[in-house]
PDB file of N, CA and C in Angstrom:
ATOM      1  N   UNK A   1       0.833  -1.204   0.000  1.00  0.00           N
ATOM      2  CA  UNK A   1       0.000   0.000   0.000  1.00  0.00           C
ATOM      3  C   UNK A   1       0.869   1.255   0.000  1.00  0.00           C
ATOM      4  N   UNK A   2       2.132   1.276   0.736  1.00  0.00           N
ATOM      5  CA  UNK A   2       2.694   2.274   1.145  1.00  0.00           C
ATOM      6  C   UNK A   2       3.814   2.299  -0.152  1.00  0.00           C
ATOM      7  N   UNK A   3       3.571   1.837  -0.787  1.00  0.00           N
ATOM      8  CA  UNK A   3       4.883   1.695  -2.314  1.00  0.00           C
ATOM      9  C   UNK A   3       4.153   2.338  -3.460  1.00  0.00           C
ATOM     10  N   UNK A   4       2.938   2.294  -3.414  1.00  0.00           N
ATOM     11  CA  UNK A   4       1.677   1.922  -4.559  1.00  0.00           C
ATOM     12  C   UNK A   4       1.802   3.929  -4.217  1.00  0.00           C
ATOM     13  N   UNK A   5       1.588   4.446  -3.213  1.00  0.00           N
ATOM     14  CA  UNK A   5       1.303   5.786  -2.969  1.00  0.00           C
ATOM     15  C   UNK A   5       2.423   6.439  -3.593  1.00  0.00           C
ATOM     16  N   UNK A   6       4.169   5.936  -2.809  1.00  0.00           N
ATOM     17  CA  UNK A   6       4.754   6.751  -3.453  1.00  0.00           C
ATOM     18  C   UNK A   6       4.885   6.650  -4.804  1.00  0.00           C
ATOM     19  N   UNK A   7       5.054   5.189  -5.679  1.00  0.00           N
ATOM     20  CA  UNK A   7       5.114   4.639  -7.078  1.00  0.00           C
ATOM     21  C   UNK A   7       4.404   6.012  -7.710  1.00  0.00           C
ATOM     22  N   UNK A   8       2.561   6.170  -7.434  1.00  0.00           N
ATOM     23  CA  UNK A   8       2.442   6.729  -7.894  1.00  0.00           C
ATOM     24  C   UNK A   8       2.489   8.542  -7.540  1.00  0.00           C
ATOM     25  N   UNK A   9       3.557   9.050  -6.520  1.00  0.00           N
ATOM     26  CA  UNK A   9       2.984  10.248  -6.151  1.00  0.00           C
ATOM     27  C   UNK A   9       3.653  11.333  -7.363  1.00  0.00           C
ATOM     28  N   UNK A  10       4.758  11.012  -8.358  1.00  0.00           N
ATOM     29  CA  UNK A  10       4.864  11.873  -9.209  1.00  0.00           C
ATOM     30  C   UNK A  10       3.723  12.140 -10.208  1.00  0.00           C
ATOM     31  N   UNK A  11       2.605  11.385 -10.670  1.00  0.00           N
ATOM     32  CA  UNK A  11       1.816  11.189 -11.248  1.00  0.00           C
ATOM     33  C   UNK A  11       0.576  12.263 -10.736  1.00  0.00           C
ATOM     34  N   UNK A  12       0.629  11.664  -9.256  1.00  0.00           N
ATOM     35  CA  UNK A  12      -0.368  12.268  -9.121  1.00  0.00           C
ATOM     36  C   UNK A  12      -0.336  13.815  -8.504  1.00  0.00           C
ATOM     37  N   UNK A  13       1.070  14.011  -8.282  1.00  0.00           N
ATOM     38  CA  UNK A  13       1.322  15.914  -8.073  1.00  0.00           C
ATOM     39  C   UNK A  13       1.264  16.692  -9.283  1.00  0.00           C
ATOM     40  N   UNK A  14       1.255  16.414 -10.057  1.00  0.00           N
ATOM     41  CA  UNK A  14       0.803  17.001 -11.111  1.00  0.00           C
ATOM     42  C   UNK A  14      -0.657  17.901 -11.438  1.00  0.00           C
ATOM     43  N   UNK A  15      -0.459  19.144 -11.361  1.00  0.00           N
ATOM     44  CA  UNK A  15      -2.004  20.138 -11.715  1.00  0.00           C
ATOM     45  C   UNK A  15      -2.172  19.672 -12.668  1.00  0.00           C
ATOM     46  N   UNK A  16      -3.696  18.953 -12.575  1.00  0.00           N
ATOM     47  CA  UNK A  16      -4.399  19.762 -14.014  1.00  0.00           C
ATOM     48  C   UNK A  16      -5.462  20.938 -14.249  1.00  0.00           C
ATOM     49  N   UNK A  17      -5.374  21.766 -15.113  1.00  0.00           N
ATOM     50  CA  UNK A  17      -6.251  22.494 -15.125  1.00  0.00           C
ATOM     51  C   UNK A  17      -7.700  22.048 -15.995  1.00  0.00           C
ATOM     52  N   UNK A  18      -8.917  22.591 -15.133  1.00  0.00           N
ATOM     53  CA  UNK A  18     -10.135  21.993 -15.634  1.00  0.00           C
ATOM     54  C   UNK A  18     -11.091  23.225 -16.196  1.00  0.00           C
ATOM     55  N   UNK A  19     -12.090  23.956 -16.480  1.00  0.00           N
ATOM     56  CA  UNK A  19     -13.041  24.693 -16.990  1.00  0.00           C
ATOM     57  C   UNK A  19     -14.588  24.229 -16.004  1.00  0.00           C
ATOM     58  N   UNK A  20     -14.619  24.970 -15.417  1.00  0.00           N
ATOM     59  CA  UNK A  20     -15.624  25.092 -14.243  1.00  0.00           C
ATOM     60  C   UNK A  20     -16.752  25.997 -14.549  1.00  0.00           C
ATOM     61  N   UNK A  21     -18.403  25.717 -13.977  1.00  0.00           N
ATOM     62  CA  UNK A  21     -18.885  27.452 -14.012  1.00  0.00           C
ATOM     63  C   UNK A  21     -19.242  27.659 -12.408  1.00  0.00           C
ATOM     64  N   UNK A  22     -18.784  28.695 -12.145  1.00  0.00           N
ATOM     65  CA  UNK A  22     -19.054  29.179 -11.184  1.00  0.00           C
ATOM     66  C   UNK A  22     -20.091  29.974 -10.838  1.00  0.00           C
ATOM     67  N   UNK A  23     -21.415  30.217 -10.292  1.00  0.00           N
ATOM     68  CA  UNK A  23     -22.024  31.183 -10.511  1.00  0.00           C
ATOM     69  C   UNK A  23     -22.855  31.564 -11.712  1.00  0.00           C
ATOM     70  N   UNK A  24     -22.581  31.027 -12.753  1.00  0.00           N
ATOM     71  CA  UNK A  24     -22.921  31.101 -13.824  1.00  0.00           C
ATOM     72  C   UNK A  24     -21.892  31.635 -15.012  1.00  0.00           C
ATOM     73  N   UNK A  25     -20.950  31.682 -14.416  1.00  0.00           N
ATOM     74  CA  UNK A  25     -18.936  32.443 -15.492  1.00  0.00           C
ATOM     75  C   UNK A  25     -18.441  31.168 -15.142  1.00  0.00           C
ATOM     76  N   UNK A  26     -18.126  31.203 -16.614  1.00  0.00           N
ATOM     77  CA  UNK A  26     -16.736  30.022 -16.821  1.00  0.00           C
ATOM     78  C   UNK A  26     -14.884  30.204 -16.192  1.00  0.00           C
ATOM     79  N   UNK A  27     -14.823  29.479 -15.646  1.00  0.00           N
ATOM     80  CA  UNK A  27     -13.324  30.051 -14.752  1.00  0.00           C
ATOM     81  C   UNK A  27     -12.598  28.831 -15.162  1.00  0.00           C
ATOM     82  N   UNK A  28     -10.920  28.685 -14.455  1.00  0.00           N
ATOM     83  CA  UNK A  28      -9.988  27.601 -15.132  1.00  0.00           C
ATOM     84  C   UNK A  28      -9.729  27.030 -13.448  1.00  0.00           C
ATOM     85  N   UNK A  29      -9.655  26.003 -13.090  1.00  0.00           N
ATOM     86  CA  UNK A  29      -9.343  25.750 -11.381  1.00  0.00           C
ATOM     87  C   UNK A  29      -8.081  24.529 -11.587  1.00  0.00           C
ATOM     88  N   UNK A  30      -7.259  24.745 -11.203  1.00  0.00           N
ATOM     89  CA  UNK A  30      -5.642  23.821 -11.263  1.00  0.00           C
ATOM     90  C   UNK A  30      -5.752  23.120  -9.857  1.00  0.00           C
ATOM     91  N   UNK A  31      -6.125  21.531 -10.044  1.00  0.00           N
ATOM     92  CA  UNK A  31      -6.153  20.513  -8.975  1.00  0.00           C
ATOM     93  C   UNK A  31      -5.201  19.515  -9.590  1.00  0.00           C
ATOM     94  N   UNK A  32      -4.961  18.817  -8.657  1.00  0.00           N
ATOM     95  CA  UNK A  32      -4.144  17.284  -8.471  1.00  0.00           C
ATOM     96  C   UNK A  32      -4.630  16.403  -9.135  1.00  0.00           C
ATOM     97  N   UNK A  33      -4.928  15.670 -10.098  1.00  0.00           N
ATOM     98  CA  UNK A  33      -6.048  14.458 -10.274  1.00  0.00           C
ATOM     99  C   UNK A  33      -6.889  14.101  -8.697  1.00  0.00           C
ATOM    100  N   UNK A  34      -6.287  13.924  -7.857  1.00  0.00           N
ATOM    101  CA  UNK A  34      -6.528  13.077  -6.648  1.00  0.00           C
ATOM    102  C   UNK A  34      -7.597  14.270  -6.007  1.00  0.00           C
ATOM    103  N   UNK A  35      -7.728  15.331  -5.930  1.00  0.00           N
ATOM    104  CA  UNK A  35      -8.741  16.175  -5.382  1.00  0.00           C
ATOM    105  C   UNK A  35      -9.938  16.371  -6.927  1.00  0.00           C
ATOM    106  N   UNK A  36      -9.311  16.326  -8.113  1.00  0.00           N
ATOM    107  CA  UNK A  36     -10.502  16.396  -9.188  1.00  0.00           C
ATOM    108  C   UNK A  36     -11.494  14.942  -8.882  1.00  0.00           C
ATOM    109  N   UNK A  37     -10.569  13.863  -8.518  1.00  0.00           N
ATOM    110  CA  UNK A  37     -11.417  12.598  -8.506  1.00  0.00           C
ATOM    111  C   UNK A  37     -12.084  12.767  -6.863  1.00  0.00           C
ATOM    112  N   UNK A  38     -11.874  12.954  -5.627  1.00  0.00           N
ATOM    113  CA  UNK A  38     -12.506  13.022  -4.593  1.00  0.00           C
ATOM    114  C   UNK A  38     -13.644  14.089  -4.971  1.00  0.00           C
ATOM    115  N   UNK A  39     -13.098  15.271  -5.729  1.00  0.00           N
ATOM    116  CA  UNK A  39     -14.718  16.425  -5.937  1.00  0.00           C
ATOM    117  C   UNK A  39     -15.374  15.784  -6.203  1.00  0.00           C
ATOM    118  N   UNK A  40     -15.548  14.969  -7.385  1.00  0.00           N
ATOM    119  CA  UNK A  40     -16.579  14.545  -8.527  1.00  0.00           C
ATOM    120  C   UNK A  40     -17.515  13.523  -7.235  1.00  0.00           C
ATOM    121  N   UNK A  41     -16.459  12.751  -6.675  1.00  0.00           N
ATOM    122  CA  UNK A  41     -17.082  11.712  -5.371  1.00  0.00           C
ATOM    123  C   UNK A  41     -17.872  12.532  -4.810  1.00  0.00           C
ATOM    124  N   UNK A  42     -17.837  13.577  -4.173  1.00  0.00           N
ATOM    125  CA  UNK A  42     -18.480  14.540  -3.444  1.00  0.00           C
ATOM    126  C   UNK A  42     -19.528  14.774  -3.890  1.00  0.00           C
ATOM    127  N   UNK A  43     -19.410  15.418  -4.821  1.00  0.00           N
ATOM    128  CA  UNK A  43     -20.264  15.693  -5.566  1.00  0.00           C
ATOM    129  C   UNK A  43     -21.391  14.869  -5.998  1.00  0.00           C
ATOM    130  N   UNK A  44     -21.196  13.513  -6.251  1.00  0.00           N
ATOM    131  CA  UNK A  44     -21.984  12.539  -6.920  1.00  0.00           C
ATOM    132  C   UNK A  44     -23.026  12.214  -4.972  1.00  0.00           C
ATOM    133  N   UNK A  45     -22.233  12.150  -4.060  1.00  0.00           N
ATOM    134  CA  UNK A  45     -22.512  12.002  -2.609  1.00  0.00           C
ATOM    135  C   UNK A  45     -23.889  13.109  -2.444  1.00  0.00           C
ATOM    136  N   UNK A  46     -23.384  13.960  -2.891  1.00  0.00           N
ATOM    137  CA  UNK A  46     -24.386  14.968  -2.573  1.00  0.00           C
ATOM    138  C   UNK A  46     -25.873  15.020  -3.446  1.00  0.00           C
ATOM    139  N   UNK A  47     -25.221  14.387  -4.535  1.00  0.00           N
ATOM    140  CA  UNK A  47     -26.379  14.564  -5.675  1.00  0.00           C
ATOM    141  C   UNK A  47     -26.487  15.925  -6.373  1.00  0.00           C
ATOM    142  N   UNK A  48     -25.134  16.681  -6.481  1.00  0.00           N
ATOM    143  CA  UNK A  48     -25.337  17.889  -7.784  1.00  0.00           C
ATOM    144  C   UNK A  48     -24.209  17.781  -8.203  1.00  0.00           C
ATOM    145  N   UNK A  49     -23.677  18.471  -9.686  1.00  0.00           N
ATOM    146  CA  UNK A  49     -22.507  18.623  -9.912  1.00  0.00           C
ATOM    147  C   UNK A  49     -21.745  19.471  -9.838  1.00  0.00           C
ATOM    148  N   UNK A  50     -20.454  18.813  -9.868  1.00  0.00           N
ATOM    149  CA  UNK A  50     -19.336  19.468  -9.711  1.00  0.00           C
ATOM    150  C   UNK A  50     -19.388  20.879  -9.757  1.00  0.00           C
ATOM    151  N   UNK A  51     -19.592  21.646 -10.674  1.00  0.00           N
ATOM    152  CA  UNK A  51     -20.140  22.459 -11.272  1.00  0.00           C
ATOM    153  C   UNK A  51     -21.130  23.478  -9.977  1.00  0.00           C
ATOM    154  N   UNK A  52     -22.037  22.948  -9.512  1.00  0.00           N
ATOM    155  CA  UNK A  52     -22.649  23.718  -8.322  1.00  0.00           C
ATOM    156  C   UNK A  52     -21.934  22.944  -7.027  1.00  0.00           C
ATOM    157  N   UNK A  53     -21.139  21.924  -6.842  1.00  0.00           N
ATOM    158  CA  UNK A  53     -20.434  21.808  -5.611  1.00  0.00           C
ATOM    159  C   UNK A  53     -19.093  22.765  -5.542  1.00  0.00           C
ATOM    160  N   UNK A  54     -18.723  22.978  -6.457  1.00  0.00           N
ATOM    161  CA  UNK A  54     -17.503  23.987  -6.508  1.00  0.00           C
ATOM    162  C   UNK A  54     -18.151  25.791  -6.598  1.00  0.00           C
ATOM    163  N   UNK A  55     -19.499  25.935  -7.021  1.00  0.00           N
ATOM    164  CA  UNK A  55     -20.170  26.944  -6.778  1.00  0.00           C
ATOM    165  C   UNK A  55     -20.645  27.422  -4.699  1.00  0.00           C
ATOM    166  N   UNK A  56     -20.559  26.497  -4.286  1.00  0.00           N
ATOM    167  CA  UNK A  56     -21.086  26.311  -2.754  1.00  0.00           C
ATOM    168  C   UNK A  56     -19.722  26.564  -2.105  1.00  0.00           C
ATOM    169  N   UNK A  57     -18.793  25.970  -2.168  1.00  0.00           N
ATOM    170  CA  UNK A  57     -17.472  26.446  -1.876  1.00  0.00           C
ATOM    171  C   UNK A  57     -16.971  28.035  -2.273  1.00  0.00           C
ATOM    172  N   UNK A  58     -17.129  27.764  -3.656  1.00  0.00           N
ATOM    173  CA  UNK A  58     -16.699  29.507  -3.867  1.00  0.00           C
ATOM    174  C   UNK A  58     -17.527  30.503  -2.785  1.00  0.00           C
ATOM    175  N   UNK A  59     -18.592  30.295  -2.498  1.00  0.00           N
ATOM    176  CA  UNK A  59     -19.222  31.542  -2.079  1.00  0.00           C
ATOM    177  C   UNK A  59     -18.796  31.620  -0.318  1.00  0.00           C
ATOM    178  N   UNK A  60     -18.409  30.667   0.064  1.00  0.00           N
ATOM    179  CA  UNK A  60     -17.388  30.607   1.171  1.00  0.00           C
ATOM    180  C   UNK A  60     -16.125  30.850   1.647  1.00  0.00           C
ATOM    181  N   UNK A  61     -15.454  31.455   0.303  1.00  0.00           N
ATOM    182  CA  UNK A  61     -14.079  30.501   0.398  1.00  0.00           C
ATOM    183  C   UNK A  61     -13.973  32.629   0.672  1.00  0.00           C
ATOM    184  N   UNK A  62     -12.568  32.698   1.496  1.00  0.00           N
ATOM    185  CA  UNK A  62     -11.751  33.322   1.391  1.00  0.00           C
ATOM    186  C   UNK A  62     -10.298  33.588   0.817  1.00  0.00           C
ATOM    187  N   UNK A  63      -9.851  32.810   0.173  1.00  0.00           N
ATOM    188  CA  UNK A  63      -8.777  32.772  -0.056  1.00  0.00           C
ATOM    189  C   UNK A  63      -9.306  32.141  -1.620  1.00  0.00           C
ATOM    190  N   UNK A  64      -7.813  31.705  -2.279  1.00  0.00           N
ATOM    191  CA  UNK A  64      -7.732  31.257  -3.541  1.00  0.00           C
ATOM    192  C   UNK A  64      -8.859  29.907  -4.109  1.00  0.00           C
ATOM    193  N   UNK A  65      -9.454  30.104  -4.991  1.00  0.00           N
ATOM    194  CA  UNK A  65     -10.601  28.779  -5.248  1.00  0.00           C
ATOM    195  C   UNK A  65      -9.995  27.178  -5.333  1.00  0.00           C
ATOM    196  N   UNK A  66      -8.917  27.268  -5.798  1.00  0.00           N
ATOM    197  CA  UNK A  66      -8.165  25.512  -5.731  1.00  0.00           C
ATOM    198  C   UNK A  66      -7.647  25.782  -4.374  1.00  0.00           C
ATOM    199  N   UNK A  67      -7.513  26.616  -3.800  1.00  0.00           N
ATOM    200  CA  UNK A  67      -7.043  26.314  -2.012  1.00  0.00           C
ATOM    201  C   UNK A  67      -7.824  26.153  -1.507  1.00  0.00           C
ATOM    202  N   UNK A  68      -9.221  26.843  -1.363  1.00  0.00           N
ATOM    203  CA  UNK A  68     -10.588  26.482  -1.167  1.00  0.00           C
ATOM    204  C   UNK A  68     -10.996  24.871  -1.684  1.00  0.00           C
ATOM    205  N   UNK A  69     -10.765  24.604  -2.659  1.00  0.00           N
ATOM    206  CA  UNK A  69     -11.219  23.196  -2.898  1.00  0.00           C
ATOM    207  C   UNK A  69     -10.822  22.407  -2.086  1.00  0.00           C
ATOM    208  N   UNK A  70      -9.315  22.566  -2.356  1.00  0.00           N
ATOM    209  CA  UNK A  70      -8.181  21.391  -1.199  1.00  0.00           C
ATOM    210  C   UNK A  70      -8.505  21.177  -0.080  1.00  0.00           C
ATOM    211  N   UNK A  71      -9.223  21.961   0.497  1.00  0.00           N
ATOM    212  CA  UNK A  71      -8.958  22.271   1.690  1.00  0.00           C
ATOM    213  C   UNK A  71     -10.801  21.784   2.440  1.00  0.00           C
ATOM    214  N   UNK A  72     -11.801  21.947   1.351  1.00  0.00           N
ATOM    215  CA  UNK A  72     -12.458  21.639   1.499  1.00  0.00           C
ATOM    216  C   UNK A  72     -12.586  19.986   1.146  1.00  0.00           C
ATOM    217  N   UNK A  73     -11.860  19.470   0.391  1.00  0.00           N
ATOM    218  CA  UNK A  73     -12.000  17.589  -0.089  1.00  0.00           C
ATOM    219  C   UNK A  73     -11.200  17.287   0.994  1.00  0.00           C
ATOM    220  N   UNK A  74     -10.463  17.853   1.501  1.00  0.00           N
ATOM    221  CA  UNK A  74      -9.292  17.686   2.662  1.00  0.00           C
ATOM    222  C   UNK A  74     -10.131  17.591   3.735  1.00  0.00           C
ATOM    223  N   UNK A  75     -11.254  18.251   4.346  1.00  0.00           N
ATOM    224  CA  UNK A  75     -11.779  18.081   5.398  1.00  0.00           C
ATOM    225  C   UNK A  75     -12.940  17.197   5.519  1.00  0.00           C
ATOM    226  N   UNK A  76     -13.211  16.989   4.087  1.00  0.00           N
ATOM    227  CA  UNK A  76     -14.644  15.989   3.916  1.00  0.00           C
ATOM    228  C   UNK A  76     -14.505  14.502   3.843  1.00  0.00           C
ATOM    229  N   UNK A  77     -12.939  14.370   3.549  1.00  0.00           N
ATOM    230  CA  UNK A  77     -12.317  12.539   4.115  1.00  0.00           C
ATOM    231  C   UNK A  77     -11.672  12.653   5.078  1.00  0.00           C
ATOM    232  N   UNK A  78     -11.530  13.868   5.759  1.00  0.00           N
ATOM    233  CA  UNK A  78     -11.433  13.592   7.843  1.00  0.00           C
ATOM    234  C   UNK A  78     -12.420  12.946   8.281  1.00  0.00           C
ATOM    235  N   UNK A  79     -13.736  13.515   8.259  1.00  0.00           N
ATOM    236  CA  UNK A  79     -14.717  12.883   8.390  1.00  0.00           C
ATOM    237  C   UNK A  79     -15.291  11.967   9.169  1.00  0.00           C
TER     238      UNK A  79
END
């Protein structure tokens, strides 16, 4: 388990950037694969998309919107 993480952690530090709407404006948000795949989980958990789960965050967030994300998928598998 603990080989499999690092094997893959160059892979998965890698940003990608995605095309989001926020609010109803199209914006660009730079995540990890590993927080794009926990959102979408979230998201599917909740029953809306991505799209209005990253809208619910923005209107909270103080700081930067992918720090806001992180930080929010970060606290929702503390849990």
């Amino acid at each position: 388990m603990k080989s499999d993480v690092i094997r893959d952690l160059p892979e998965q530090a890698v940003s990608k950037k995605r095309s989001v709407v926020v609010s109803g404006h199209r914006t660009s948000v730079s995540l990890e694969p590993i927080f794009w795949d926990q959102l979408r989980k979230l998201a599917a958990q909740r029953r809306i998309s991505v799209n209005e789960l990253v809208t619910l965050i923005d209107q909270q967030r103080s700081g930067s919107l992918s720090s806001a994300i992180r930080v929010f998928v970060l606290q929702s598998v503390q849990k």
